[in-house]
C-alpha atoms as a PDB file:
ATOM      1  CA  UNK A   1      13.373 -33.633  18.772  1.00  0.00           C
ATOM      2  CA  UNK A   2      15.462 -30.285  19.382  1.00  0.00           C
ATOM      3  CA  UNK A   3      18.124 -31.223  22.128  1.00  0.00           C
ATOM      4  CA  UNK A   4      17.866 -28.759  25.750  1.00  0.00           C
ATOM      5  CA  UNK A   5      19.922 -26.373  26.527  1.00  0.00           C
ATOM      6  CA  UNK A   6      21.980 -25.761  29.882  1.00  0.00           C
ATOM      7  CA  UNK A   7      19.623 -23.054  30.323  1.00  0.00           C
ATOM      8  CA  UNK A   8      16.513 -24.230  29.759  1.00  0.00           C
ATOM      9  CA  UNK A   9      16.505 -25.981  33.552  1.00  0.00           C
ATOM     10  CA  UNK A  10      17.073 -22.291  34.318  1.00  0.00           C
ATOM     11  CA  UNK A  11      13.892 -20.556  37.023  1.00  0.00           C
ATOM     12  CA  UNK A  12      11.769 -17.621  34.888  1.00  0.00           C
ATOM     13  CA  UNK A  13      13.564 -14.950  37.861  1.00  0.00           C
ATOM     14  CA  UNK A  14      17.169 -16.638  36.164  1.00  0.00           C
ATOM     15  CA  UNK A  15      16.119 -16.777  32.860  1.00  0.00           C
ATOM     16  CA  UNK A  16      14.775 -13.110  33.452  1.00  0.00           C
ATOM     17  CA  UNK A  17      17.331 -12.084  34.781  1.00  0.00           C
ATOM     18  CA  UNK A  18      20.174 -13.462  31.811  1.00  0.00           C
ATOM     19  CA  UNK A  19      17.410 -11.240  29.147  1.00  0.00           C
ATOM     20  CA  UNK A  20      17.874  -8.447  31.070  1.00  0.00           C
ATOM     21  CA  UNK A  21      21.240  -8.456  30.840  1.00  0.00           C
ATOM     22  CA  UNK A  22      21.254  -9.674  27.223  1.00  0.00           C
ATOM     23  CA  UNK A  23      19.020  -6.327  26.313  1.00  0.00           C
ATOM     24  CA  UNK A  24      21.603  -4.048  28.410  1.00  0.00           C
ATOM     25  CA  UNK A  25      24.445  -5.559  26.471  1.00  0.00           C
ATOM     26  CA  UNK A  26      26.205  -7.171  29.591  1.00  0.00           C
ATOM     27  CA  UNK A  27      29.303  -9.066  29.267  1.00  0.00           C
ATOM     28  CA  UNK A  28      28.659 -12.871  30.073  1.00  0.00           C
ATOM     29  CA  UNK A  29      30.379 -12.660  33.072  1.00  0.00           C
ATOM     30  CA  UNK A  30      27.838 -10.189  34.698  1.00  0.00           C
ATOM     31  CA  UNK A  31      24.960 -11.567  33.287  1.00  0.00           C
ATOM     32  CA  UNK A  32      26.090 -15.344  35.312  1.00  0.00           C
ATOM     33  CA  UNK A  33      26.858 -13.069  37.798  1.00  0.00           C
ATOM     34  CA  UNK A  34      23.474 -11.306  37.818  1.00  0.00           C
ATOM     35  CA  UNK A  35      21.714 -14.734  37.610  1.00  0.00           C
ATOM     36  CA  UNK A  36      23.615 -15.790  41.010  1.00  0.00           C
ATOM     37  CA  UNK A  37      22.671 -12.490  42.711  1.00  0.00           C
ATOM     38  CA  UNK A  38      19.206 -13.170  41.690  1.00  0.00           C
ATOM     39  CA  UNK A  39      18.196 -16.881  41.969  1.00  0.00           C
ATOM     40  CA  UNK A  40      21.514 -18.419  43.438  1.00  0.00           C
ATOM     41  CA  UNK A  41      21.493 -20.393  40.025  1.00  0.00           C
ATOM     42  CA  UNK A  42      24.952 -21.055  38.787  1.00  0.00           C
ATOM     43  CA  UNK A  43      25.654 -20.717  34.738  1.00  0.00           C
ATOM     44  CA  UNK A  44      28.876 -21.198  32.859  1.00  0.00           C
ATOM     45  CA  UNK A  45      29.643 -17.922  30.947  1.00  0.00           C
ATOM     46  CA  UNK A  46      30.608 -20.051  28.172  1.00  0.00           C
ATOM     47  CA  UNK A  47      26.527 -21.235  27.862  1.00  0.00           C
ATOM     48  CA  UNK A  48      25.765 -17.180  28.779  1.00  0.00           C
ATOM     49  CA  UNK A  49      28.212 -16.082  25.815  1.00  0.00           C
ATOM     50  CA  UNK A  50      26.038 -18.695  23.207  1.00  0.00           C
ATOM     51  CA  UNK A  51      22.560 -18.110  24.450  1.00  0.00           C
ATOM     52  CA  UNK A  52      23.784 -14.028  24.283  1.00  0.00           C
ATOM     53  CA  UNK A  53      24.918 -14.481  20.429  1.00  0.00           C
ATOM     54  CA  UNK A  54      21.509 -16.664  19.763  1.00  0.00           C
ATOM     55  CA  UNK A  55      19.488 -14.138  21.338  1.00  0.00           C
ATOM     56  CA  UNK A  56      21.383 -11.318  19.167  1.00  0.00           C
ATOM     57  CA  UNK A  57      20.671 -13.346  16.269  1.00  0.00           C
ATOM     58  CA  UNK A  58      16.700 -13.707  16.445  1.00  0.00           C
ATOM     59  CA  UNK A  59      16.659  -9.774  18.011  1.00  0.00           C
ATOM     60  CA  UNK A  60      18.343  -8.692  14.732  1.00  0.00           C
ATOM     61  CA  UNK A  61      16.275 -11.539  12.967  1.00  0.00           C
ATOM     62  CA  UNK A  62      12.992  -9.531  14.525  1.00  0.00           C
ATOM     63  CA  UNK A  63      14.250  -6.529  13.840  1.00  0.00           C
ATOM     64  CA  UNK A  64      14.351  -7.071  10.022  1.00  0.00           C
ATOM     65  CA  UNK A  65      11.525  -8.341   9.847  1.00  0.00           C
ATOM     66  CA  UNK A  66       9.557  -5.351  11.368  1.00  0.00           C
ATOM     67  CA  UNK A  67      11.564  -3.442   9.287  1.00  0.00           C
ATOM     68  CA  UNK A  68      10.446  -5.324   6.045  1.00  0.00           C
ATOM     69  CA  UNK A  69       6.903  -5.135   6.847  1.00  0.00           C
ATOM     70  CA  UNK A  70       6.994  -1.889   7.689  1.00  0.00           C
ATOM     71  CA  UNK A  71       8.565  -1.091   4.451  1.00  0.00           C
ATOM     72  CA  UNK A  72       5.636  -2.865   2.915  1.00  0.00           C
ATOM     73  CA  UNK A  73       3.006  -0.979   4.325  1.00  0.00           C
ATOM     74  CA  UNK A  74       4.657   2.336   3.278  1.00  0.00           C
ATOM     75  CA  UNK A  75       4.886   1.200  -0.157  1.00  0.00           C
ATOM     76  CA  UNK A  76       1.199  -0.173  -0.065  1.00  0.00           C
ATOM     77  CA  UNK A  77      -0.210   3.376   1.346  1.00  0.00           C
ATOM     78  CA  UNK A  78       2.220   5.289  -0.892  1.00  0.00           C
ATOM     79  CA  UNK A  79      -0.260   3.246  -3.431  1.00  0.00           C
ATOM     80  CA  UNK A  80      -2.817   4.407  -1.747  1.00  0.00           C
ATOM     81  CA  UNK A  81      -4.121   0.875  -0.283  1.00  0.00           C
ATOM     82  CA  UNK A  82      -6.651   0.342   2.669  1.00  0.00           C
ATOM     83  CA  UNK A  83      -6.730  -1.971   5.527  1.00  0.00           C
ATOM     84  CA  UNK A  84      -7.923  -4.848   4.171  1.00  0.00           C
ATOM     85  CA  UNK A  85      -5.913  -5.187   0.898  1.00  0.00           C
ATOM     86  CA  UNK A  86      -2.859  -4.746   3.567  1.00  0.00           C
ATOM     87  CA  UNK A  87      -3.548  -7.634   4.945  1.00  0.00           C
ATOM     88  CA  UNK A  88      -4.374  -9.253   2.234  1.00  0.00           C
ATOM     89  CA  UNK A  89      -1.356  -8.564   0.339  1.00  0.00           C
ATOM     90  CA  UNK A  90       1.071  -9.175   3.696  1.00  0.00           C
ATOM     91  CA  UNK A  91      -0.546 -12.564   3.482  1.00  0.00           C
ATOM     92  CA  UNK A  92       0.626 -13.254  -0.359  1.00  0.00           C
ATOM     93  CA  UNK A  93       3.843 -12.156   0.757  1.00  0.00           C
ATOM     94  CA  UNK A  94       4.222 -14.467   3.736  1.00  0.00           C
ATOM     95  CA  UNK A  95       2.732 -17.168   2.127  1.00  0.00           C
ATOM     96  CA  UNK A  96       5.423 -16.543  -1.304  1.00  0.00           C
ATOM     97  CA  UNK A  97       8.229 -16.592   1.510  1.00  0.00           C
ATOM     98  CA  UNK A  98       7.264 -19.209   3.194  1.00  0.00           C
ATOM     99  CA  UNK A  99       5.045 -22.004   1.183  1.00  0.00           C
ATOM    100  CA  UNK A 100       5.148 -24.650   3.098  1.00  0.00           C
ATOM    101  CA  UNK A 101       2.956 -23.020   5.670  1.00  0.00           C
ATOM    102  CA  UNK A 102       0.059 -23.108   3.127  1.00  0.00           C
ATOM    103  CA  UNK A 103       0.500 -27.322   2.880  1.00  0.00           C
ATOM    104  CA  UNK A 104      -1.127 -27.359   6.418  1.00  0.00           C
ATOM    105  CA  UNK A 105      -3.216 -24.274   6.137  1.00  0.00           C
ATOM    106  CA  UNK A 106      -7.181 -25.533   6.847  1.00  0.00           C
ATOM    107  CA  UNK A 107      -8.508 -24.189   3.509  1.00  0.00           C
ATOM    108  CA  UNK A 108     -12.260 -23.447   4.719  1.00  0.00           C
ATOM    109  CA  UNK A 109     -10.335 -21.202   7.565  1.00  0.00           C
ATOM    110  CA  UNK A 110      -8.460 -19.418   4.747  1.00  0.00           C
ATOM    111  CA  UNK A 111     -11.316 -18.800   3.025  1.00  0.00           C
ATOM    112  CA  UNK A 112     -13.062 -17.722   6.477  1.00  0.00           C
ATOM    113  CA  UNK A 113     -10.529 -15.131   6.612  1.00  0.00           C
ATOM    114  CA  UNK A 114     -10.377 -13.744   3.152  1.00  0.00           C
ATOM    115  CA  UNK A 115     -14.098 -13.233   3.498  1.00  0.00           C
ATOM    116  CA  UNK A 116     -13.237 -11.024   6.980  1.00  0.00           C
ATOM    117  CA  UNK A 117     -11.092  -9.126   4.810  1.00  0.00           C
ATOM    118  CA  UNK A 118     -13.894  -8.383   2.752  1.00  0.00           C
ATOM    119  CA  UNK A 119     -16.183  -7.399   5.171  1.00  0.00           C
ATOM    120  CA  UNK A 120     -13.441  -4.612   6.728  1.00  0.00           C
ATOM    121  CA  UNK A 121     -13.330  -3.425   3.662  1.00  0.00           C
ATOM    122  CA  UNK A 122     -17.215  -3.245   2.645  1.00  0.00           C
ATOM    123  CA  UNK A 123     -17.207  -1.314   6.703  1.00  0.00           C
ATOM    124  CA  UNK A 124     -14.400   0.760   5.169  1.00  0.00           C
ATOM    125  CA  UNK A 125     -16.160   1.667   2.178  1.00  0.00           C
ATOM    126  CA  UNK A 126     -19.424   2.049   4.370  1.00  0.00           C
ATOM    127  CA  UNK A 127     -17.713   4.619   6.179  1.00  0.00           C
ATOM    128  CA  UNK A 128     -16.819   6.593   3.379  1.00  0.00           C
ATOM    129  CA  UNK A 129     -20.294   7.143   1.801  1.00  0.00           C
ATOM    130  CA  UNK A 130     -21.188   8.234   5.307  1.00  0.00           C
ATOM    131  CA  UNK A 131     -18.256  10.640   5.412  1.00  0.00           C
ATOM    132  CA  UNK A 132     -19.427  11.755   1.762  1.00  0.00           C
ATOM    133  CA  UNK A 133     -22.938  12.304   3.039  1.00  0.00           C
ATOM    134  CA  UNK A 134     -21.784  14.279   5.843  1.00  0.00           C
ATOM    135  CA  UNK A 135     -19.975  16.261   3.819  1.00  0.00           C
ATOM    136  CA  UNK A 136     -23.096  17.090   1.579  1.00  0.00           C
ATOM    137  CA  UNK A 137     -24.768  17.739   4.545  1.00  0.00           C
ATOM    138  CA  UNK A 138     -22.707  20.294   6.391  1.00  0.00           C
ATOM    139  CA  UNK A 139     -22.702  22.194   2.986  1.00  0.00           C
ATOM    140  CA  UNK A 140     -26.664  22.409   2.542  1.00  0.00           C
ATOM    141  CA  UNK A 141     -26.458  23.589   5.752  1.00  0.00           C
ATOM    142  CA  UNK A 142     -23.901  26.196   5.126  1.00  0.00           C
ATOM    143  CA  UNK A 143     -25.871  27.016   2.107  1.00  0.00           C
ATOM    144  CA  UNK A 144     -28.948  27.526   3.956  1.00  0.00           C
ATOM    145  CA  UNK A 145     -27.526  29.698   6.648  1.00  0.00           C
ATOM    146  CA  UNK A 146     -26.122  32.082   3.758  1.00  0.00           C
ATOM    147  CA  UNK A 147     -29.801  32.386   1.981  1.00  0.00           C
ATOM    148  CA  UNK A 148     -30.976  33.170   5.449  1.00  0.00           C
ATOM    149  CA  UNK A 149     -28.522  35.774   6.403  1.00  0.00           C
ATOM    150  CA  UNK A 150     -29.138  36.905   2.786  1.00  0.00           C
ATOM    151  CA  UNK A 151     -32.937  37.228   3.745  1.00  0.00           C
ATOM    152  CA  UNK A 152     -32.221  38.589   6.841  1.00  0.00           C
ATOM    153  CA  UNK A 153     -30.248  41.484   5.258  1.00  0.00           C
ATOM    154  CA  UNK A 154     -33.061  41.869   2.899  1.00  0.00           C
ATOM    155  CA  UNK A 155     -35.659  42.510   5.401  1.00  0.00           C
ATOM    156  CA  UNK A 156     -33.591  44.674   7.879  1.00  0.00           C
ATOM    157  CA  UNK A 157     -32.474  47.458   4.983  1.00  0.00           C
ATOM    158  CA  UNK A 158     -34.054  50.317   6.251  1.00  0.00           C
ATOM    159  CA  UNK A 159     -34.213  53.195   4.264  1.00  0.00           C
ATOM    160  CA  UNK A 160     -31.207  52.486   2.292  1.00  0.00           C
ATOM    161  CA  UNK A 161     -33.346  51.763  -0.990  1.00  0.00           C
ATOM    162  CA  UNK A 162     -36.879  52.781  -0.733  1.00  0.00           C
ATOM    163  CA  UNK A 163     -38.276  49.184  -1.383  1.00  0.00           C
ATOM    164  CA  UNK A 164     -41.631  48.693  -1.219  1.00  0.00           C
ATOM    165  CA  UNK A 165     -42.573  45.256   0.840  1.00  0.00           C
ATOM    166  CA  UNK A 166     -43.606  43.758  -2.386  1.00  0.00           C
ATOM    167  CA  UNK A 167     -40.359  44.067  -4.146  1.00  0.00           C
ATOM    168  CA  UNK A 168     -38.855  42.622  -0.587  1.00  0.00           C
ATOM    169  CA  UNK A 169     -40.707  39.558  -0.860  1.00  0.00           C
ATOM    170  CA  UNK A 170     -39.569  39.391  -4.414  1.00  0.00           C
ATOM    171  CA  UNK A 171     -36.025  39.487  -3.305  1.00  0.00           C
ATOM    172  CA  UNK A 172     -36.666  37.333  -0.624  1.00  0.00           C
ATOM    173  CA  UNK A 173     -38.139  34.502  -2.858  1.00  0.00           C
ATOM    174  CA  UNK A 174     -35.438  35.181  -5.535  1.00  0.00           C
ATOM    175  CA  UNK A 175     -32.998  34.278  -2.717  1.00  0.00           C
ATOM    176  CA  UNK A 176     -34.873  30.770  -2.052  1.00  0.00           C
ATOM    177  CA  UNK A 177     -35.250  30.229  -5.431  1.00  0.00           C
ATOM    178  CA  UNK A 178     -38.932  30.317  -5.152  1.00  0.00           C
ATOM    179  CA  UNK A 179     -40.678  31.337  -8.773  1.00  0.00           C
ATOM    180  CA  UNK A 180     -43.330  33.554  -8.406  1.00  0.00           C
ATOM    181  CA  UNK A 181     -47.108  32.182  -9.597  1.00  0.00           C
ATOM    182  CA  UNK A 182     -48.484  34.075 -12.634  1.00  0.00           C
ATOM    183  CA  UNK A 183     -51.863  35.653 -11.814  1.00  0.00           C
END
């Protein structure tokens, strides 16, 4: 069982209080000193200076490992990756760092996740055929709109060629792409 530490007994306004002056970078002598202003706890600087280098240590710890993963997912979208093979490939790499976890790991909650996985990406994939079909939409609509301005521009030219109203419906239904019945 881990031993306690001096400042473990320690109220959360004290214990606050010694973070916030770990984060500023106080010397151990303000941050005891802070700690007294605040609670009227007393804490050896000596206990302030250790907890200060431990807390250091796992803030630097943190840091690198934010860092790493986020190093990870720039590689993975650099490879052009989605969500779900993200996570699933941040879990491999966990799981090759540390092993051990996967000794304890409930296996039919494992598989519980990997099939989440699967279903974000089926919803991502989903989403793309929709985006597709949008697409595909908004340009038979664009293509419509030009026939009809085309149509419009065919009815409205007055005088400028002598057309007869038959050879305007011809135009017209060559603009559709309707064929014309033979008689």
């Amino acid at each position: 069982m881990p031993r306690g530490k001096a400042t473990d007994g320690l109220s959360e306004a004290g214990q606050a209080a010694m973070c916030r002056g770990f984060a500023a970078g106080w010397t151990a002598a303000r941050i005891a000193q802070a700690v007294k202003d605040a609670t009227g706890e007393t804490v050896a600087e000596r206990t302030v200076a250790r907890r200060a280098a431990e807390w250091r240590m796992e803030m630097a710890d943190r840091k690198a490992r934010r860092e790493h993963v986020a190093d990870l997912v720039a590689a993975m979208r650099e490879q052009g990756m989605d969500g779900a093979e993200m996570i699933q490939a941040l879990a491999c790499d966990q799981l090759m760092e540390h092993p051990e976890q996967l000794t304890g790991a409930d296996p039919i909650e494992l598989h519980g996740l990997q099939l989440d996985a699967e279903k974000v990406r089926q919803k991502k994939r989903e989403m793309d055929i929709r985006e597709r079909v949008v697409a595909i939409d908004e340009r038979k609509i664009a293509l419509l709109e030009e026939r009809e301005k085309r149509a419009i521009a065919a009815l409205t030219k007055d005088g400028v060629e002598a057309m007869t109203p038959e050879e305007r419906i011809a135009e017209i239904r060559e603009i559709y792409g309707i064929r014309t019945q033979a008689v």
